[in-house]
C-alpha atoms as a PDB file:
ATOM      1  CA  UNK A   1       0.000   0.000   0.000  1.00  0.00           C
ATOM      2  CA  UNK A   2       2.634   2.571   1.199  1.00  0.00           C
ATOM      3  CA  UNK A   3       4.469   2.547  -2.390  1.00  0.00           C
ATOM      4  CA  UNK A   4       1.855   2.470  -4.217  1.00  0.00           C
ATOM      5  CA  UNK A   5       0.359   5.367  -2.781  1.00  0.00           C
ATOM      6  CA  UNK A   6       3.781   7.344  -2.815  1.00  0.00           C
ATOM      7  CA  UNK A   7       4.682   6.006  -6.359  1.00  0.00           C
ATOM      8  CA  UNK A   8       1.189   7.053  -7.654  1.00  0.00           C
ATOM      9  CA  UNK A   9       0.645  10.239  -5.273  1.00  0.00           C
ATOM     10  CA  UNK A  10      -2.809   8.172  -4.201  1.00  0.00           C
ATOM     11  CA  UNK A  11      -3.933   8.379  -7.841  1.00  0.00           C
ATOM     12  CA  UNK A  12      -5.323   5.135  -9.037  1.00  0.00           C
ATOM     13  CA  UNK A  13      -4.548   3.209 -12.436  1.00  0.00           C
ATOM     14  CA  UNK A  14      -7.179   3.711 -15.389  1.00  0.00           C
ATOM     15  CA  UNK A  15      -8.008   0.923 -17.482  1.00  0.00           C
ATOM     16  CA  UNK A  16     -10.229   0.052 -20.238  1.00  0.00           C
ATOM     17  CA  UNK A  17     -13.720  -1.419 -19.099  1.00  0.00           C
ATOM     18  CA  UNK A  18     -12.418  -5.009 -20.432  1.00  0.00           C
ATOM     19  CA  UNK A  19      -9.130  -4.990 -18.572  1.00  0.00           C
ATOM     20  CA  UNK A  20     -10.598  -4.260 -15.597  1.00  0.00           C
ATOM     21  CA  UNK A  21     -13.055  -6.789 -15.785  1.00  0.00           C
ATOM     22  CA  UNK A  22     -10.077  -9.295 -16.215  1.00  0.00           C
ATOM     23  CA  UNK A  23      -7.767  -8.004 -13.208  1.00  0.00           C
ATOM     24  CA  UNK A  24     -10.918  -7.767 -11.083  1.00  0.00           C
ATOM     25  CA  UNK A  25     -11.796 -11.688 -11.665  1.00  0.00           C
ATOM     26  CA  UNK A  26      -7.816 -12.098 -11.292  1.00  0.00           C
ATOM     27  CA  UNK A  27      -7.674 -10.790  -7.820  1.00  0.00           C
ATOM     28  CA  UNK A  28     -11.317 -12.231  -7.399  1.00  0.00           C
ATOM     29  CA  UNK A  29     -10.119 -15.873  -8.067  1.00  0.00           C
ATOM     30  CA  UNK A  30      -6.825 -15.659  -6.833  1.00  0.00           C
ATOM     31  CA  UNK A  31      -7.968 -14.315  -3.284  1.00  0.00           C
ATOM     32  CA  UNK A  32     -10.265 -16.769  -3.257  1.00  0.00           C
ATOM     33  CA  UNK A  33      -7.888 -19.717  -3.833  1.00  0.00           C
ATOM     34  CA  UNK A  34      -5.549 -18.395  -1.060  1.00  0.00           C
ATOM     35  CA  UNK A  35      -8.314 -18.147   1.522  1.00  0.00           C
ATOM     36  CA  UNK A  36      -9.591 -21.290   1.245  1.00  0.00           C
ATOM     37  CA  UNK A  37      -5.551 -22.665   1.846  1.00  0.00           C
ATOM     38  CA  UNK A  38      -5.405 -20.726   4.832  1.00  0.00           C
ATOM     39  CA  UNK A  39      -2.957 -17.702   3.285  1.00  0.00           C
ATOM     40  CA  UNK A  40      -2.471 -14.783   4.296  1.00  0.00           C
ATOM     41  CA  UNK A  41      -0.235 -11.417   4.208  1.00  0.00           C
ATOM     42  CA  UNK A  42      -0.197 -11.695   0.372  1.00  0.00           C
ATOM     43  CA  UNK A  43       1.155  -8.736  -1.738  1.00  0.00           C
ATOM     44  CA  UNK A  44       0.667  -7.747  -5.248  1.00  0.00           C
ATOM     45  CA  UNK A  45       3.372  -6.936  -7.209  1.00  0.00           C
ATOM     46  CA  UNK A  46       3.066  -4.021  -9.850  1.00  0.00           C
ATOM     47  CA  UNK A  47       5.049  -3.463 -12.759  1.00  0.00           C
ATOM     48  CA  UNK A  48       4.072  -0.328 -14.796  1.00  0.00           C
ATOM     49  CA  UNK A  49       6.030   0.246 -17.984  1.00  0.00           C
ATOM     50  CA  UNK A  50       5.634   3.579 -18.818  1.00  0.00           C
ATOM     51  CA  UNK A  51       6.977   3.445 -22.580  1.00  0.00           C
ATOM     52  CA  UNK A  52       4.491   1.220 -23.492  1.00  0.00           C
ATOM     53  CA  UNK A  53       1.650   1.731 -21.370  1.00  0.00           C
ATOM     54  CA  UNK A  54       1.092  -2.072 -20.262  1.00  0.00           C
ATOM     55  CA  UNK A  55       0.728  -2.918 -17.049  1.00  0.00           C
ATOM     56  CA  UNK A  56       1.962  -6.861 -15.569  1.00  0.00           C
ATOM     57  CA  UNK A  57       1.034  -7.514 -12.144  1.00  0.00           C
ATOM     58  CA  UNK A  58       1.124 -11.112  -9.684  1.00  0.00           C
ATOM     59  CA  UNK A  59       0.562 -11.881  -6.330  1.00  0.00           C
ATOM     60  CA  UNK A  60       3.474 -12.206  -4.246  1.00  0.00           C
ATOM     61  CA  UNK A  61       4.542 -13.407  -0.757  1.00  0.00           C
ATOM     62  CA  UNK A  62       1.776 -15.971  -0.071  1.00  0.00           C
ATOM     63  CA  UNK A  63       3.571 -18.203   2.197  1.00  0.00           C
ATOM     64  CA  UNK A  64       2.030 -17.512   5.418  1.00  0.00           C
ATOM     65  CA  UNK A  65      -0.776 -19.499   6.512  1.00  0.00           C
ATOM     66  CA  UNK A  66      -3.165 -17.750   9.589  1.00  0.00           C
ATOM     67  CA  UNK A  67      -2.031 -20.447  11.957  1.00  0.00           C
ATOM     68  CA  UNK A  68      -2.362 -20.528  15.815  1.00  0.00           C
ATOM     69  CA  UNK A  69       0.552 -17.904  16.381  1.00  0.00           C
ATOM     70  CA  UNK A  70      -0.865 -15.657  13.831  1.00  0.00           C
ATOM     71  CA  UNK A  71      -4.566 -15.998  15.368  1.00  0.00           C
ATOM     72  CA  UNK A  72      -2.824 -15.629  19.128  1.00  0.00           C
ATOM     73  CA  UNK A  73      -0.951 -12.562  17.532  1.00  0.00           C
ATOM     74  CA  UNK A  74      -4.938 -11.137  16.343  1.00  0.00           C
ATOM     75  CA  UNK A  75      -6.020 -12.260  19.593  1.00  0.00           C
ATOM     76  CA  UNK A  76      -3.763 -10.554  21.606  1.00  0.00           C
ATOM     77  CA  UNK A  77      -3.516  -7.235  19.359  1.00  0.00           C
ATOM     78  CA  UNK A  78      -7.047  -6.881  19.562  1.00  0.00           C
ATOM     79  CA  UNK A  79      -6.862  -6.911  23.024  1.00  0.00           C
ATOM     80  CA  UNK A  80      -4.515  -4.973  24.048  1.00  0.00           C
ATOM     81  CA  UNK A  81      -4.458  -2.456  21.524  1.00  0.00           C
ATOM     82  CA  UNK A  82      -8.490  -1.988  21.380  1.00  0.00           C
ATOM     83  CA  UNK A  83      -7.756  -1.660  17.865  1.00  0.00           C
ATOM     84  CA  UNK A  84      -8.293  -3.450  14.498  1.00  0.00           C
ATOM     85  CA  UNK A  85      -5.465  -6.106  14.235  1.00  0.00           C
ATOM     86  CA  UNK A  86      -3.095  -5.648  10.816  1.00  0.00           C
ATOM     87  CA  UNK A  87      -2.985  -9.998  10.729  1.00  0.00           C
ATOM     88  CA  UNK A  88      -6.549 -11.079  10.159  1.00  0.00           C
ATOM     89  CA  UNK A  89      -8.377 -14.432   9.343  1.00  0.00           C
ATOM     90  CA  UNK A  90      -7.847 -15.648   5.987  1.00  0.00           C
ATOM     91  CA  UNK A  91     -11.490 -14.539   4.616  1.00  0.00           C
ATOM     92  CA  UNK A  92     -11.202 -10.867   6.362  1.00  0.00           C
ATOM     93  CA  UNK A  93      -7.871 -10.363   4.798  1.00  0.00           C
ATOM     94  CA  UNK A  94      -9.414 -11.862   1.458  1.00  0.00           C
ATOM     95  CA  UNK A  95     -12.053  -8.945   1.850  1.00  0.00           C
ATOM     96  CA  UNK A  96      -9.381  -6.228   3.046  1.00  0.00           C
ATOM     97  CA  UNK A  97      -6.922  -7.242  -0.369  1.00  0.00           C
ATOM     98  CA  UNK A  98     -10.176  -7.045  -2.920  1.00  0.00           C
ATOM     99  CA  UNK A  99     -11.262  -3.618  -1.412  1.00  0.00           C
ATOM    100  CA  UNK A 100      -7.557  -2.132  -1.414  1.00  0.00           C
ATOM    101  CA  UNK A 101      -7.672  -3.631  -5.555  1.00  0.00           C
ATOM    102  CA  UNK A 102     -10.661  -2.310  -6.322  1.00  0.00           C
ATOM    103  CA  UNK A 103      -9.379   1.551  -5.210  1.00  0.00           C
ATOM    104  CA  UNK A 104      -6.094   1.314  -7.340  1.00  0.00           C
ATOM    105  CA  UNK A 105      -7.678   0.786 -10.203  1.00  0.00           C
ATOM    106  CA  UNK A 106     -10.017   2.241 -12.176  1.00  0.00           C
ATOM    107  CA  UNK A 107     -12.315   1.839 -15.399  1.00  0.00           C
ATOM    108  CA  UNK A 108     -12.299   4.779 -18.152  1.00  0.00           C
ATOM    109  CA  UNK A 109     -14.794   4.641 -20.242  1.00  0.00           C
ATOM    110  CA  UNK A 110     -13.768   3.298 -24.175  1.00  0.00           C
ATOM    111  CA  UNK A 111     -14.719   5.114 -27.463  1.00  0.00           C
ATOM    112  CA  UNK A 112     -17.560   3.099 -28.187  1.00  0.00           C
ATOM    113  CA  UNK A 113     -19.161   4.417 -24.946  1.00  0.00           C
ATOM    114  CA  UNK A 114     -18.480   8.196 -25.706  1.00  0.00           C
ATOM    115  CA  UNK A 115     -20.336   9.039 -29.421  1.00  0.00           C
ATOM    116  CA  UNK A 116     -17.990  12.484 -28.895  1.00  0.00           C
ATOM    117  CA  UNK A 117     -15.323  10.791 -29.323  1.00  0.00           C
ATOM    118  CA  UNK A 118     -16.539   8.026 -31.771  1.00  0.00           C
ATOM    119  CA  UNK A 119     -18.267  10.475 -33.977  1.00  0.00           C
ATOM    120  CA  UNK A 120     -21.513   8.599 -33.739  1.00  0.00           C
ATOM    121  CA  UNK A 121     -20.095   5.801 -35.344  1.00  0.00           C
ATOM    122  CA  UNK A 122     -20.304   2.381 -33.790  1.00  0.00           C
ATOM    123  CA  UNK A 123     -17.626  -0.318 -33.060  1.00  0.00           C
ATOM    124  CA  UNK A 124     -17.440  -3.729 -34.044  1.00  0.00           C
ATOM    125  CA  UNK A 125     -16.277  -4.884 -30.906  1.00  0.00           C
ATOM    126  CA  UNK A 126     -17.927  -6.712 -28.932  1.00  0.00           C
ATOM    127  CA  UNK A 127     -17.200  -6.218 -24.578  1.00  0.00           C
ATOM    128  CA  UNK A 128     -16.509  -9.635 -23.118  1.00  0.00           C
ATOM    129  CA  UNK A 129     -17.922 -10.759 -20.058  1.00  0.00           C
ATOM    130  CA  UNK A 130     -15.619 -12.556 -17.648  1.00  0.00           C
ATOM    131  CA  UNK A 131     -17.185 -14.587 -14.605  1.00  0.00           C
ATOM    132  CA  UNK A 132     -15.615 -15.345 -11.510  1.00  0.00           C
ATOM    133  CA  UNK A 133     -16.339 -18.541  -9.033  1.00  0.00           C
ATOM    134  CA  UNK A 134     -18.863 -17.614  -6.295  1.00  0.00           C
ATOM    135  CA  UNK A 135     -17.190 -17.601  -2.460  1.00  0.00           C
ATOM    136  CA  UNK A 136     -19.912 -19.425  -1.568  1.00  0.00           C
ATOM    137  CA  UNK A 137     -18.462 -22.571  -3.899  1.00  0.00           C
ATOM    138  CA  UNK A 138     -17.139 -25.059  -2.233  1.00  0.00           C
ATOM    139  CA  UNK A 139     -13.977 -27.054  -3.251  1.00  0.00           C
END
């Protein structure tokens, strides 16, 4: 969070529509997978190539599983510190990582969308859907 905020002065990334769509059932799935094995204190790793305008991203550092010491360590912090905990359960910090994705980046809307910009003219392209696998699935 810290670098990214510094890096981008706070100012999220704008995507198409369509990109979006596929980061958003990227982090969706992904989060999803490592909750249900227990990880947590995940990371994403951003890559922003500014000559080219592409963007390459993965999640890193998912080692961690929320085991007893982490849960005595949430315990305890909670406790004493009357506070929200930084190490949560697996599904909270699953929750915590998709609402910290979905503020760093953001849709602009395409051509097709704007007729100012299009001229009235339509496109030929067609916006895909992507789906991603319900949390309530079970494995």
């Amino acid at each position: 969070d810290t670098n990214f905020k510094e890096d981008r002065n706070g100012r999220p990334i704008m995507l198409h529509s369509v990109d979006k769509k596929i980061i958003e059932a990227s982090f969706h799935n992904d989060s999803l997978f490592l909750s249900k094995l227990n990880v947590i204190d995940y990371s994403l790793l951003l890559i922003i190539d500014y000559a080219t305008w592409s963007v390459s991203f993965g999640i890193i550092d998912y080692i961690r599983q929320y085991t007893w010491d982490k849960q005595l360590e949430n315990v305890g912090k909670t406790v004493i510190h009357m506070s929200t905990p930084t190490i949560t359960n697996p599904q909270d910090y699953k929750n915590r990582f998709r609402e910290a994705m979905g503020k760093y980046f953001m849709f602009i809307p395409s051509r097709e969308g704007c007729p100012e910009l299009t001229n009235g003219t339509s496109s030929t392209e067609t916006d895909q859907s992507f789906t991603t696998r319900d949390d309530s699935i079970r494995s």
